[in-house]
Structure formats: structure tokens, C-alpha cells
N, C-alpha and C. Protein backbone atom coordinates (compact mmCIF):
# COMPACT_ATOMS: atom_id res chain seq x y z
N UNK A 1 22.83 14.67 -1.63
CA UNK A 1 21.64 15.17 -0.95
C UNK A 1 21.67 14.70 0.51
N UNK A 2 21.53 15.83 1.72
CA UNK A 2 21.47 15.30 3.15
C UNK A 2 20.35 14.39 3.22
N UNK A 3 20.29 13.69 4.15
CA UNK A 3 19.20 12.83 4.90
C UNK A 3 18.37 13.58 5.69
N UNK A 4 17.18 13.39 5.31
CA UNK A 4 16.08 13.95 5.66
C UNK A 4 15.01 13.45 6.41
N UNK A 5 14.47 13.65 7.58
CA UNK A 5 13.20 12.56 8.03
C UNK A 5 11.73 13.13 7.28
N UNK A 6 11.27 12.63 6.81
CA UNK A 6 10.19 12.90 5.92
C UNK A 6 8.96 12.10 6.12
N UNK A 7 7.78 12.54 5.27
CA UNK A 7 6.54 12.14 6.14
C UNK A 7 6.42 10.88 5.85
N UNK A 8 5.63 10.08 6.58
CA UNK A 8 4.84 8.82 5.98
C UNK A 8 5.05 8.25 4.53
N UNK A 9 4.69 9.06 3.83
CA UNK A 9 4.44 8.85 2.38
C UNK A 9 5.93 8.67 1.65
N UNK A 10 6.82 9.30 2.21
CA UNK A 10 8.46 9.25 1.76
C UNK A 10 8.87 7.85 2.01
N UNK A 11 8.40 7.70 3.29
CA UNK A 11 9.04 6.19 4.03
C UNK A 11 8.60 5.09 3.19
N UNK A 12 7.20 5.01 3.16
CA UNK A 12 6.76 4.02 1.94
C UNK A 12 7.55 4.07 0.92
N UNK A 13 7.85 4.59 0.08
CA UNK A 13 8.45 5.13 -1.20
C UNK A 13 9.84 5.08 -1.58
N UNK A 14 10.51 5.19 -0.01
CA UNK A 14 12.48 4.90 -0.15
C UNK A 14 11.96 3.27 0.48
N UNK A 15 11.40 2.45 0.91
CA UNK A 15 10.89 1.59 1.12
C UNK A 15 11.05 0.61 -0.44
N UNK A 16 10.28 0.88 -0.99
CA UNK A 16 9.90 0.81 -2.25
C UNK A 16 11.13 0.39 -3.18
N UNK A 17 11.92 1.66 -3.29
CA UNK A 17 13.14 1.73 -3.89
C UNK A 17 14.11 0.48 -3.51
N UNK A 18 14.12 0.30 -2.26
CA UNK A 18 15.24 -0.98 -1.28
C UNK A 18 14.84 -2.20 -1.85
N UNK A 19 13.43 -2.51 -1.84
CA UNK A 19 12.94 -3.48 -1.61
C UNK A 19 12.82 -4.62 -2.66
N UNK A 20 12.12 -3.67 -3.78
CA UNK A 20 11.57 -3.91 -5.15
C UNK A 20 13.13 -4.55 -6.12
N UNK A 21 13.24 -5.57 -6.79
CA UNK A 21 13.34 -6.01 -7.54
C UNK A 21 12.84 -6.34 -8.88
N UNK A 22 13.68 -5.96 -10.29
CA UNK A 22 13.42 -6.16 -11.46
C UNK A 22 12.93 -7.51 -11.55
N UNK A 23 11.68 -7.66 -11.78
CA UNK A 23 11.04 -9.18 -12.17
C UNK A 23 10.19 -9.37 -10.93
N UNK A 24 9.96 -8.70 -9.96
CA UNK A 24 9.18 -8.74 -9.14
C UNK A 24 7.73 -8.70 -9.23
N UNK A 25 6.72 -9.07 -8.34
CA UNK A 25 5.33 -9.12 -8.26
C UNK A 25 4.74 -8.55 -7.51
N UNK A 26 4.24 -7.18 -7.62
CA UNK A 26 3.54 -6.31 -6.19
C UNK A 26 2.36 -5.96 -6.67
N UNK A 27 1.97 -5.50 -5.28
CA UNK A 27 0.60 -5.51 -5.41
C UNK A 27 0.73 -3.70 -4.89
N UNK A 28 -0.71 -2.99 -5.74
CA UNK A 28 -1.31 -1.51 -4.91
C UNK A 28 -2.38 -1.97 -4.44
N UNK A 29 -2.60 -1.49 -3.29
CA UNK A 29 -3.66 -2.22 -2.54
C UNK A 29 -4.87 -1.02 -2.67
N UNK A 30 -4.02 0.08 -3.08
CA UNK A 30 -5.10 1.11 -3.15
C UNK A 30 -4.65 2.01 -4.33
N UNK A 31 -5.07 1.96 -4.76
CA UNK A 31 -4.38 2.98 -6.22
C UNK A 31 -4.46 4.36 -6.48
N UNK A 32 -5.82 4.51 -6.17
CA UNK A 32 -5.62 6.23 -5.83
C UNK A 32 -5.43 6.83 -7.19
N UNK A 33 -4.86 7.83 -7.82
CA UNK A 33 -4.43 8.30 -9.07
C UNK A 33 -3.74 7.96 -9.90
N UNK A 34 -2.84 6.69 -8.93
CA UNK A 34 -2.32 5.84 -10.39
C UNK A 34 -0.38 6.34 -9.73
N UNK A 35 -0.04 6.91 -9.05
CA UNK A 35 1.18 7.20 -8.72
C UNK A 35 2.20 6.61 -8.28
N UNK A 36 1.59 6.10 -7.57
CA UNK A 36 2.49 4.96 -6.34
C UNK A 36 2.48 3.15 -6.98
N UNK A 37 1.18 3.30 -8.50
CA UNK A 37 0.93 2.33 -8.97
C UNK A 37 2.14 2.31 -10.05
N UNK A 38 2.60 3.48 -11.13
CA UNK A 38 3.41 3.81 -12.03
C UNK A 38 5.00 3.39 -11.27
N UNK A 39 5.17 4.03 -10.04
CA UNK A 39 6.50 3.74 -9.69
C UNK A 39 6.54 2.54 -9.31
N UNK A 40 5.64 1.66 -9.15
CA UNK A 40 5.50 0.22 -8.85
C UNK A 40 6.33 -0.48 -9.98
N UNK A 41 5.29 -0.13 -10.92
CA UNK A 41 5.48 -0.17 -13.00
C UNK A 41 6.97 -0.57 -13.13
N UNK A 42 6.90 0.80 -12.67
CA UNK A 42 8.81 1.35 -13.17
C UNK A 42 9.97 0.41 -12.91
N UNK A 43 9.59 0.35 -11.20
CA UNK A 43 10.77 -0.50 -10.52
C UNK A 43 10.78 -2.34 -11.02
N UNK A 44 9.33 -2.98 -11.39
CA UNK A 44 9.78 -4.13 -11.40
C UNK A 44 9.94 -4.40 -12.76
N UNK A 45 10.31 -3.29 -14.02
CA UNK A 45 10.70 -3.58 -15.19
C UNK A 45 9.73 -4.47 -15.85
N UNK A 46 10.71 -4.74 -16.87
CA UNK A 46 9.52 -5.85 -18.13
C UNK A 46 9.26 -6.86 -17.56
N UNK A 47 9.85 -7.59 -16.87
CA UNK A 47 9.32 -8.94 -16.74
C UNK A 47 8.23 -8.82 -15.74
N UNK A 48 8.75 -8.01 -14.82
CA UNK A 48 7.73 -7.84 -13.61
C UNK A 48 6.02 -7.96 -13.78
N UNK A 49 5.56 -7.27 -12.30
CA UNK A 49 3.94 -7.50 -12.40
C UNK A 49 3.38 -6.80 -11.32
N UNK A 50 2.44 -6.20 -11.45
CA UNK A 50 1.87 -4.78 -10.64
C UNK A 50 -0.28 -5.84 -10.76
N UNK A 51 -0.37 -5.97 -9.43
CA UNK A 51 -1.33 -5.65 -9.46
C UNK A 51 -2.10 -4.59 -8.77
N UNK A 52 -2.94 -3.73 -9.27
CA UNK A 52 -3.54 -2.90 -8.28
C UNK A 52 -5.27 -3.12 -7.90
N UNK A 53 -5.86 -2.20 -6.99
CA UNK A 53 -6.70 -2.50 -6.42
C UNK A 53 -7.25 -1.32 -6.24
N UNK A 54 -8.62 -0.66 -6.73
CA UNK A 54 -9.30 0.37 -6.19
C UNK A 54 -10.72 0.28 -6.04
N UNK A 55 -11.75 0.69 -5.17
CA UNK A 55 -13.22 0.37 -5.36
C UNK A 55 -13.80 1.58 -6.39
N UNK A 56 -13.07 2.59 -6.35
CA UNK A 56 -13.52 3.39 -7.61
C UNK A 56 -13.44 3.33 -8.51
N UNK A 57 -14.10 3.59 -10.11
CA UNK A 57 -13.99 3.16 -11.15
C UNK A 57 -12.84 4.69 -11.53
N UNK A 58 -13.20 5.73 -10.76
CA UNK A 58 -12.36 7.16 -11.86
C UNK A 58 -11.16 6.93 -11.14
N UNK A 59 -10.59 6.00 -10.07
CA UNK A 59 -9.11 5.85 -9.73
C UNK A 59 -8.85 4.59 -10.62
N UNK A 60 -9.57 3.57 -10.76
CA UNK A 60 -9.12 3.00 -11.89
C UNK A 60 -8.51 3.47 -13.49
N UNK A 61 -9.84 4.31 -13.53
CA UNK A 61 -9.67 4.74 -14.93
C UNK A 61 -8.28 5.73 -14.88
N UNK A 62 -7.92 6.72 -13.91
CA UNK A 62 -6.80 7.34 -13.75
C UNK A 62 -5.64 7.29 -13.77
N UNK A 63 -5.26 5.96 -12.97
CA UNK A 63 -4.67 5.17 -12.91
C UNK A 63 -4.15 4.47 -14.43
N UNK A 64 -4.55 4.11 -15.09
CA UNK A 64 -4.72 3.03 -16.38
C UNK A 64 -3.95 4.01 -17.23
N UNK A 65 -4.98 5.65 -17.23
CA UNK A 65 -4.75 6.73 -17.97
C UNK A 65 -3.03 6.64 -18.26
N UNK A 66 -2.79 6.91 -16.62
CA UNK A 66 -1.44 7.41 -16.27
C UNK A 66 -0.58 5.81 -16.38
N UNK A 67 -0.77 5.04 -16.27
CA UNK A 67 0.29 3.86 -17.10
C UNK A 67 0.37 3.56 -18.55
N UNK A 68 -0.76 3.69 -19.43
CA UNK A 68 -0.68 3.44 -20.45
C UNK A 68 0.32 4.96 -21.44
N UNK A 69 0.14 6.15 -20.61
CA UNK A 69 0.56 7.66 -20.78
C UNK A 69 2.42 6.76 -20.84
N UNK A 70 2.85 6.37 -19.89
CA UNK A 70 4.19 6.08 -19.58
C UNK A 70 4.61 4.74 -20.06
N UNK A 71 4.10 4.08 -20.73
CA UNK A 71 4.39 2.83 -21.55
C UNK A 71 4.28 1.42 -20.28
N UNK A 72 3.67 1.58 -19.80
CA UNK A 72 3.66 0.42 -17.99
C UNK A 72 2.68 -0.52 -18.22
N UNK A 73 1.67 -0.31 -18.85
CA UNK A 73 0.07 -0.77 -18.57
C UNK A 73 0.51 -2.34 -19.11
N UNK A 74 1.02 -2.58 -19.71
CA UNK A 74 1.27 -4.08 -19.99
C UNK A 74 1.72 -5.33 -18.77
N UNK A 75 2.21 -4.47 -18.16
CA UNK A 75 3.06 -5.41 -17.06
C UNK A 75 1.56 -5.27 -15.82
N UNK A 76 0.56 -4.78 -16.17
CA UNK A 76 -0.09 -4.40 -14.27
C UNK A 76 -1.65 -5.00 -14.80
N UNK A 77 -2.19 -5.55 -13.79
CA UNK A 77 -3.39 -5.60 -13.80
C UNK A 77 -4.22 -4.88 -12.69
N UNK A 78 -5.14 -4.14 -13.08
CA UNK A 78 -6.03 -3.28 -12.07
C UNK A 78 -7.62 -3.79 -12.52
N UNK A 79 -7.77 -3.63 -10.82
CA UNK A 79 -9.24 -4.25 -10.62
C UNK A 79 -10.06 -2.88 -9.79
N UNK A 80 -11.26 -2.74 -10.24
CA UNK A 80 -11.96 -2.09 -9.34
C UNK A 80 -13.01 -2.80 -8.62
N UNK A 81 -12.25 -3.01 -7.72
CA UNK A 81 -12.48 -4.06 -6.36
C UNK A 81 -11.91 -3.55 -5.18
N UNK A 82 -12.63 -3.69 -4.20
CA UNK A 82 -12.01 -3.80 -2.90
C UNK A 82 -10.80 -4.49 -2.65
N UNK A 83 -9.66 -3.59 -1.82
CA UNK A 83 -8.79 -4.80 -1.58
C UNK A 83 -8.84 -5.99 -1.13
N UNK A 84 -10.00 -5.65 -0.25
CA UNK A 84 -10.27 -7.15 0.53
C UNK A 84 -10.37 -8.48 -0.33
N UNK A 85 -10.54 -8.25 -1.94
CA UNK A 85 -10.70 -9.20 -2.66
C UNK A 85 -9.46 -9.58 -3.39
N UNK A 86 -8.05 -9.57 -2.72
CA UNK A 86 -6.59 -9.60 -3.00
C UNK A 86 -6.40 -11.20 -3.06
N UNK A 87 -7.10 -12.09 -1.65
CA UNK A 87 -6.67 -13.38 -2.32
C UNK A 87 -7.40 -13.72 -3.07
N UNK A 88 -8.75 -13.26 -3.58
CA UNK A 88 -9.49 -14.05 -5.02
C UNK A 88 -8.32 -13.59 -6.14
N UNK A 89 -8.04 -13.00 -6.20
CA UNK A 89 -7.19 -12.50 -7.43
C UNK A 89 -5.73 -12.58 -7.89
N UNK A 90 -5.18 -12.56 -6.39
CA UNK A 90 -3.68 -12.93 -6.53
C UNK A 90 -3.58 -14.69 -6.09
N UNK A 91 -2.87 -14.76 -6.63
CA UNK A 91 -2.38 -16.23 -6.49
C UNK A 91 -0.99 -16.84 -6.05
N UNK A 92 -0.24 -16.19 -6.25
CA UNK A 92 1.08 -15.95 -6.23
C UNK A 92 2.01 -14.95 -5.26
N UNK A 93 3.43 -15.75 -4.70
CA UNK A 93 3.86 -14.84 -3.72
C UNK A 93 4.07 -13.76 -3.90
N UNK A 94 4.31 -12.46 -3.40
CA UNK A 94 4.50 -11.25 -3.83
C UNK A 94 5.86 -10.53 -2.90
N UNK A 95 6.66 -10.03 -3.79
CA UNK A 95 8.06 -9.15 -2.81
C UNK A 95 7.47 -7.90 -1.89
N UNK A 96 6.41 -7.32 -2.48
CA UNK A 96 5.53 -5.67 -1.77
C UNK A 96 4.45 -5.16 -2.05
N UNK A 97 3.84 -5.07 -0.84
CA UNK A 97 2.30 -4.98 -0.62
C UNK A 97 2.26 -3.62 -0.48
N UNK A 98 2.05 -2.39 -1.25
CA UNK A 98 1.68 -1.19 -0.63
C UNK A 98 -0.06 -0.50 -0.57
N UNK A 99 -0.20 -0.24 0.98
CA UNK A 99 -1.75 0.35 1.33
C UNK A 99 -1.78 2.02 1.47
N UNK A 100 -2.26 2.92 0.88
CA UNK A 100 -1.89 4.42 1.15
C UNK A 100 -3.67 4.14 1.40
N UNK A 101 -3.94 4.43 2.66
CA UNK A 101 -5.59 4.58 3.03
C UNK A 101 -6.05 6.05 3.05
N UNK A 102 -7.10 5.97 2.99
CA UNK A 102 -8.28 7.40 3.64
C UNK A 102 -9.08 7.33 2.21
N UNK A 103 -8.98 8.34 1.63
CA UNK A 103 -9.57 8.69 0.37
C UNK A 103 -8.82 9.39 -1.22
N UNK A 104 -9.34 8.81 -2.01
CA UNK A 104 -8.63 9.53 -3.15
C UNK A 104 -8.90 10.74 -3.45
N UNK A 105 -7.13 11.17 -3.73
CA UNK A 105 -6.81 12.66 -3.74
C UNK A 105 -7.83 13.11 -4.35
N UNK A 106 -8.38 14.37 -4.41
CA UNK A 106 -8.75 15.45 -5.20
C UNK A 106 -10.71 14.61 -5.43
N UNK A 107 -10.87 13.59 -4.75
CA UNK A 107 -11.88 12.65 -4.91
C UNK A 107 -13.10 12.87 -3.11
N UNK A 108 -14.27 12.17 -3.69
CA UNK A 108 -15.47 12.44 -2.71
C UNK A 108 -14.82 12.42 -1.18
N UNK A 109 -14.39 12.98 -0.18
CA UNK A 109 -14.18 12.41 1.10
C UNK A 109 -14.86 11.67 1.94
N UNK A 110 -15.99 11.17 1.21
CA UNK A 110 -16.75 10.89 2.05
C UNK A 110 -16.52 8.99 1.90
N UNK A 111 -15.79 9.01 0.78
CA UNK A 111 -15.35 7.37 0.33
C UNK A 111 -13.91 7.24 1.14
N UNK A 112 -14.19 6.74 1.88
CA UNK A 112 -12.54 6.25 2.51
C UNK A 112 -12.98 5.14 2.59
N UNK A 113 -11.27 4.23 2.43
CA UNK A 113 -11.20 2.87 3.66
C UNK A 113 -12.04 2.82 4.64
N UNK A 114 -12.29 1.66 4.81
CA UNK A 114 -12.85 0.89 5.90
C UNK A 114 -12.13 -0.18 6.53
N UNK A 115 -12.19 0.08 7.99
CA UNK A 115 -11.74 -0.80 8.83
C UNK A 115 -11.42 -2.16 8.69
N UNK A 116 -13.16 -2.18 8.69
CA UNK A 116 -13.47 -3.86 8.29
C UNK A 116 -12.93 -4.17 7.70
N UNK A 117 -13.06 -3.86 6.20
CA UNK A 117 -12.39 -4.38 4.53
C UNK A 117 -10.72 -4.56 4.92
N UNK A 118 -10.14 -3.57 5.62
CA UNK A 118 -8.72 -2.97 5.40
C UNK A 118 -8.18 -3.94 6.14
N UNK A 119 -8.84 -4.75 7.31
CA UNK A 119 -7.87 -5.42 7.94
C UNK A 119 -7.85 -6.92 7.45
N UNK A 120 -9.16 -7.18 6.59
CA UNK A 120 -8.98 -8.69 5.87
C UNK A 120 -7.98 -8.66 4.72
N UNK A 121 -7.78 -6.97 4.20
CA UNK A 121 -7.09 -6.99 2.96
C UNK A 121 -5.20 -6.83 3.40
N UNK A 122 -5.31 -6.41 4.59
CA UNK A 122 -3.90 -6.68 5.12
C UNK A 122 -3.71 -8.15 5.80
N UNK A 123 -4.56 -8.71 6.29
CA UNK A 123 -4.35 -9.95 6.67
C UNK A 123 -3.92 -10.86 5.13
N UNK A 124 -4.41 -10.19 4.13
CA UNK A 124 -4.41 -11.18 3.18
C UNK A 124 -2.75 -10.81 2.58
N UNK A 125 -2.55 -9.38 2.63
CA UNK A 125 -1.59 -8.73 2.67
C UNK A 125 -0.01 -10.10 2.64
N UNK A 126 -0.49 -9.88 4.32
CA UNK A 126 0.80 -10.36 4.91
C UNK A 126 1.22 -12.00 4.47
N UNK A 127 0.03 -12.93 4.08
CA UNK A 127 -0.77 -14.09 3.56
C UNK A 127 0.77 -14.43 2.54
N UNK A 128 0.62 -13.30 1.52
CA UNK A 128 0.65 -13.54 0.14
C UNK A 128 2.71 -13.07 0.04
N UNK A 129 2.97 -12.56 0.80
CA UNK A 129 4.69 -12.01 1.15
C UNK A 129 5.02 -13.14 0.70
N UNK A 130 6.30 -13.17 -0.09
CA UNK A 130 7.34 -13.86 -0.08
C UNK A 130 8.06 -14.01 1.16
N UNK A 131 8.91 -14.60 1.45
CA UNK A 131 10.31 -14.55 2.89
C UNK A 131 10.47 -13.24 2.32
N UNK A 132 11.31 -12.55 3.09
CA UNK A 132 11.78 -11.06 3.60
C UNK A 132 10.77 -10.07 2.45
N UNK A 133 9.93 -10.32 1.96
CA UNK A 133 8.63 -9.85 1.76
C UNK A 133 8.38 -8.39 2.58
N UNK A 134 7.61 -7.20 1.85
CA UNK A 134 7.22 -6.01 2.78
C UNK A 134 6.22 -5.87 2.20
N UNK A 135 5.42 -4.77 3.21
CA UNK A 135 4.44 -4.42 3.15
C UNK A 135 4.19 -3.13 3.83
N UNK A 136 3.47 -1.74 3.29
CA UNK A 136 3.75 -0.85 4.07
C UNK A 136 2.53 -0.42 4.02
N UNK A 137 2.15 0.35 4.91
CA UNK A 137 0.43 0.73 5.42
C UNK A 137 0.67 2.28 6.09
N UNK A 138 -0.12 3.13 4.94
CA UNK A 138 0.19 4.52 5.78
C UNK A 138 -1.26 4.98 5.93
N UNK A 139 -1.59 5.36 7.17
CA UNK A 139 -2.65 5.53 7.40
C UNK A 139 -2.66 6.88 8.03
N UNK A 140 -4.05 7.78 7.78
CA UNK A 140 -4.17 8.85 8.33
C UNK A 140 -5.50 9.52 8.98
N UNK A 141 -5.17 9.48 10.65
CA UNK A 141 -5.76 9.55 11.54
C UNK A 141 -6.51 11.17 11.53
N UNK A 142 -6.22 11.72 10.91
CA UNK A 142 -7.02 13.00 10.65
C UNK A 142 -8.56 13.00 10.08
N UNK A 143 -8.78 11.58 9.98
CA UNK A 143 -10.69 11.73 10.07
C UNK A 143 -10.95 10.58 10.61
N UNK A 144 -11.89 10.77 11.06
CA UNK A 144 -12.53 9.58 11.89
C UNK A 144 -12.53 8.29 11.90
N UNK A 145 -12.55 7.70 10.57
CA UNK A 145 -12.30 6.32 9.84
C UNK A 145 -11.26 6.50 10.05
N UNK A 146 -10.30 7.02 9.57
CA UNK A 146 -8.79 6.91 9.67
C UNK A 146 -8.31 7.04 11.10
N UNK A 147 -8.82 7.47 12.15
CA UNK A 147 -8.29 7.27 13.15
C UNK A 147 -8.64 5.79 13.81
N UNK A 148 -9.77 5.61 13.67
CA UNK A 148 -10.46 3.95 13.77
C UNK A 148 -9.28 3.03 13.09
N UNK A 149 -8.82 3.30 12.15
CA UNK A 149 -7.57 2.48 11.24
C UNK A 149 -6.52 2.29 12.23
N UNK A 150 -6.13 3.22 11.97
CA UNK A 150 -4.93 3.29 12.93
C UNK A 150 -4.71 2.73 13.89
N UNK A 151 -5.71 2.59 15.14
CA UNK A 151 -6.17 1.97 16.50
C UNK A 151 -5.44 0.44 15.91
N UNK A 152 -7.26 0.41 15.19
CA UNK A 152 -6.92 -1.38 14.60
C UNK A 152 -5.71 -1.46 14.35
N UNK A 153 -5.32 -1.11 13.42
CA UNK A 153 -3.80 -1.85 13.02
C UNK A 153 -2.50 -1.53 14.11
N UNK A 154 -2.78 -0.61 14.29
CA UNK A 154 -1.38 -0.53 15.67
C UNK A 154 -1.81 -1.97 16.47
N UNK A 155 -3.03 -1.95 17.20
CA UNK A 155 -3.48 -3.28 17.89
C UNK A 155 -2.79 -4.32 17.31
N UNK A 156 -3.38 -4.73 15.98
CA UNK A 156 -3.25 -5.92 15.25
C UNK A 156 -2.12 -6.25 15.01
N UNK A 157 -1.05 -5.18 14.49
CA UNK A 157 0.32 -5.53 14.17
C UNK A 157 0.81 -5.56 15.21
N UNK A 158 1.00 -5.21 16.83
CA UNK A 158 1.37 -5.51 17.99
C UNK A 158 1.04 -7.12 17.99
N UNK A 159 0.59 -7.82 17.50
CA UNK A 159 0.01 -8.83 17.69
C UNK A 159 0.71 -9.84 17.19
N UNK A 160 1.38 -9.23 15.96
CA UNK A 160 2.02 -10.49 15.12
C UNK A 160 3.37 -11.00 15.63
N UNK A 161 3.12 -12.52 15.48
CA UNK A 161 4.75 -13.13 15.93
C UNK A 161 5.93 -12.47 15.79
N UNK A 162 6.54 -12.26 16.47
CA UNK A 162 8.06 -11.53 16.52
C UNK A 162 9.29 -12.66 15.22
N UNK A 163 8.51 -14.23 14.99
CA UNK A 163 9.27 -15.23 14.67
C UNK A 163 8.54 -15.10 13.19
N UNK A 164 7.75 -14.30 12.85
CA UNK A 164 7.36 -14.87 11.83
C UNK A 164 7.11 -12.95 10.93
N UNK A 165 6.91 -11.65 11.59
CA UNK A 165 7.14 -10.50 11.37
C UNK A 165 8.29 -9.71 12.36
N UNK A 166 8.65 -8.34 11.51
CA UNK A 166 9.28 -7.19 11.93
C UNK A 166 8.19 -6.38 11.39
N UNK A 167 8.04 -5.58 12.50
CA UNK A 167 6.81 -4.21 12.80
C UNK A 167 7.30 -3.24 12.86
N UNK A 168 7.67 -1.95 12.66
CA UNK A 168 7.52 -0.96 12.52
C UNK A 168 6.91 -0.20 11.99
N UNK A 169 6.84 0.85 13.14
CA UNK A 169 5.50 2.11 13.34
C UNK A 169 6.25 3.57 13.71
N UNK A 170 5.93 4.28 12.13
CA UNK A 170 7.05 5.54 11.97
C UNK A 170 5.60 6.53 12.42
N UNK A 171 5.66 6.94 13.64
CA UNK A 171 5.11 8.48 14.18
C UNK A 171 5.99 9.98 14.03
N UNK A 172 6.01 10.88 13.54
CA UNK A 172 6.23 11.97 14.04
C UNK A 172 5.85 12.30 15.41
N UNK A 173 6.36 12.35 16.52
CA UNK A 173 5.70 12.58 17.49
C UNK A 173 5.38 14.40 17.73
N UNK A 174 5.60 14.66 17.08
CA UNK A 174 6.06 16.67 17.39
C UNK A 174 4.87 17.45 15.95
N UNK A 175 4.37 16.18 15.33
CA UNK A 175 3.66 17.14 14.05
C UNK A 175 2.44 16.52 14.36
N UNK A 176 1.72 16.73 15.32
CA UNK A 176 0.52 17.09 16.39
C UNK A 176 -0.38 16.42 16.03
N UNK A 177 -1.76 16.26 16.05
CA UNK A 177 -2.74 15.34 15.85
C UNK A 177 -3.31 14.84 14.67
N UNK A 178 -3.75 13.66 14.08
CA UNK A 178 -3.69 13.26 12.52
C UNK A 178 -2.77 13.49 11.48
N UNK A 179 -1.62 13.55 12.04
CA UNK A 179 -0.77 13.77 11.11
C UNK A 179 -0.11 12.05 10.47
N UNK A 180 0.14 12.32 9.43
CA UNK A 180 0.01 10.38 9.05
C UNK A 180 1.11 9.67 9.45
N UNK A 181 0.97 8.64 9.80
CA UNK A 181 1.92 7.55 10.25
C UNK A 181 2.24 6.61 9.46
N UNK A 182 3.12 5.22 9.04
CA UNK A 182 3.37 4.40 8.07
C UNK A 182 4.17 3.28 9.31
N UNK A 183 3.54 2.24 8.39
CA UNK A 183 3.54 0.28 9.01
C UNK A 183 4.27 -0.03 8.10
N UNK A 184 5.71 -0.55 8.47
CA UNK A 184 5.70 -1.35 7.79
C UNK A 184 6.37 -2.73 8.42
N UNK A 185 5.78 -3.61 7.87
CA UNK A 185 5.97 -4.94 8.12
C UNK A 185 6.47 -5.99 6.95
N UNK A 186 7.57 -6.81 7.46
CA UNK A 186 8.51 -7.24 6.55
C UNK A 186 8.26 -9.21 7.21
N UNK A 187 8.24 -9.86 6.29
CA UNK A 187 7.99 -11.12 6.58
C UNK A 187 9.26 -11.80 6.73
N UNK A 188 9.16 -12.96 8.17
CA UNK A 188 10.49 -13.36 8.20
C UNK A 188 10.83 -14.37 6.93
């Protein structure tokens, strides 16, 4: 298969694939339908450990649906909680932090991320990395909150030690306004 540049959501995801290790400990910072939580599942095998994170109870419940559907639900714990509540809950270092923000698919639009919450729950994010640890943040500037996101965290991750993170910030520059972007940041 050629190499392809693909959106946001790809990058997280071949991200994912590199990164993740059998017996590993990651976290969904946002769970959403349960998708990005399952391939979490998948990659860190039996021993592994998935926690996820949603403030909705029907992305929880969706979510759960769709791991217990694929034999996963044993290895993951899901909370319907804010991410921001990642260090009450995790305790332990983690290999990959993934954040997919705005709102859940096919769900109210009017529930997105928040700024506020999103940047204590990536601060806590980056907290909880193992050494060469990732973390990826795709955010989408096509509504208002989500463009507020974006700001912040471009700011914020400009910010972090060069000695202690690697930042990268994947734009399309040519696929025009709110089109989504992806962070990712890897701990030294």
C-alpha cells in the first residue's frame, strides 16, 4: 500500500500502532463510541490496561457495549468522568495518552470539550507518560470551543521544555478553515 498523508485522525492511529506495546497501560481520554478505546484493547493484549474517560453516560455505555461485543472489556476500565479527573484515577505510568476532542459522534453538539477541563486533563496527560511516553491531541477548530482549543494548546505546547518534550503540530495547510489538526507530544 502507497503512503498516504491523511487526516488528523490517521496520524493518531499509525501513532498508536508504533507506539503501543503488548502489556502496556493507556489511557482514552475521551472515548466517544468506544473505537479508538477497542483498538487501544486490541494493541495492549491480555496483560495490558486501557483506561478510558467520558462525561457522558451513552459514550460510556457504547463504548463498554462495543468492548464487551469484542472480548476487551476485561483488560479496560471506563469512567464517566471528566478527563480532568485522570490523576484521581490513574496512578501509574502510562506508554499513551490519546485526546480526540469536540463532541461525540452522532451525539448532542452542543456537549463538547472544554478548554478549561482539557488543559488540566492534558497537563495531567503529560504528568503520567512514561520516558519516550506519547500522547496525541486532535482537535477541531471548526466550532467555536474547538477553535478556543486549539489556540490554548498550540500556546501551551509551544511552551514545553524542548529537554523534557518533542511537539509536533500536523496542519493541513491547503484543507481550509477548521479542518482538524493533531499534537502529538512524546516525553523525553
Amino acid at each position: 500500500m502507497p503512503f498516504m498523508l491523511r487526516s488528523a485522525r490517521f496520524l493518531a492511529a499509525e501513532i498508536m500502532e508504533k507506539v503501543i506495546r503488548e502489556g502496556d497501560s493507556v489511557i482514552d481520554a475521551t472515548m466517544g463510541n468506544g473505537h479508538d478505546t477497542l483498538k487501544l484493547a486490541t494493541l495492549v493484549g491480555e496483560f495490558g490496561h486501557v483506561t478510558g474517560f467520558d462525561i457522558q453516560p451513552e459514550a460510556v455505555a457504547k463504548t463498554r457495549a462495543l468492548l464487551e461485543e469484542n472480548g476487551v472489556l476485561q483488560r479496560c476500565d471506563l469512567y464517566s468522568v471528566g478527563h480532568e479527573h485522570m490523576p484521581e484515577l490513574v496512578k501509574t505510568p502510562v506508554r499513551m495518552v490519546i485526546f480526540n476532542l469536540g463532541w461525540l459522534p452522532g451525539g448532542d453538539k452542543h456537549v463538547t470539550t472544554r478548554c478549561e477541563t482539557t488543559l488540566r486533563a492534558v497537563d495531567a496527560a503529560l504528568e503520567l507518560l512514561e520516558k519516550d511516553g506519547v500522547c496525541t491531541v486532535c482537535v477541531y477548530p471548526g466550532h467555536e470551543e474547538g477553535e478556543r482549543e486549539r489556540k490554548l494548546l498550540t500556546e501551551h505546547f509551544a511552551c514545553l521544555r524542548p529537554q523534557e518534550y518533542n511537539v509536533l503540530h500536523q496542519v493541513f495547510v491547503n484543507a481550509g478553515p477548521g479542518a482538524p489538526e493533531c499534537f502529538v507530544i512524546q516525553k523525553q
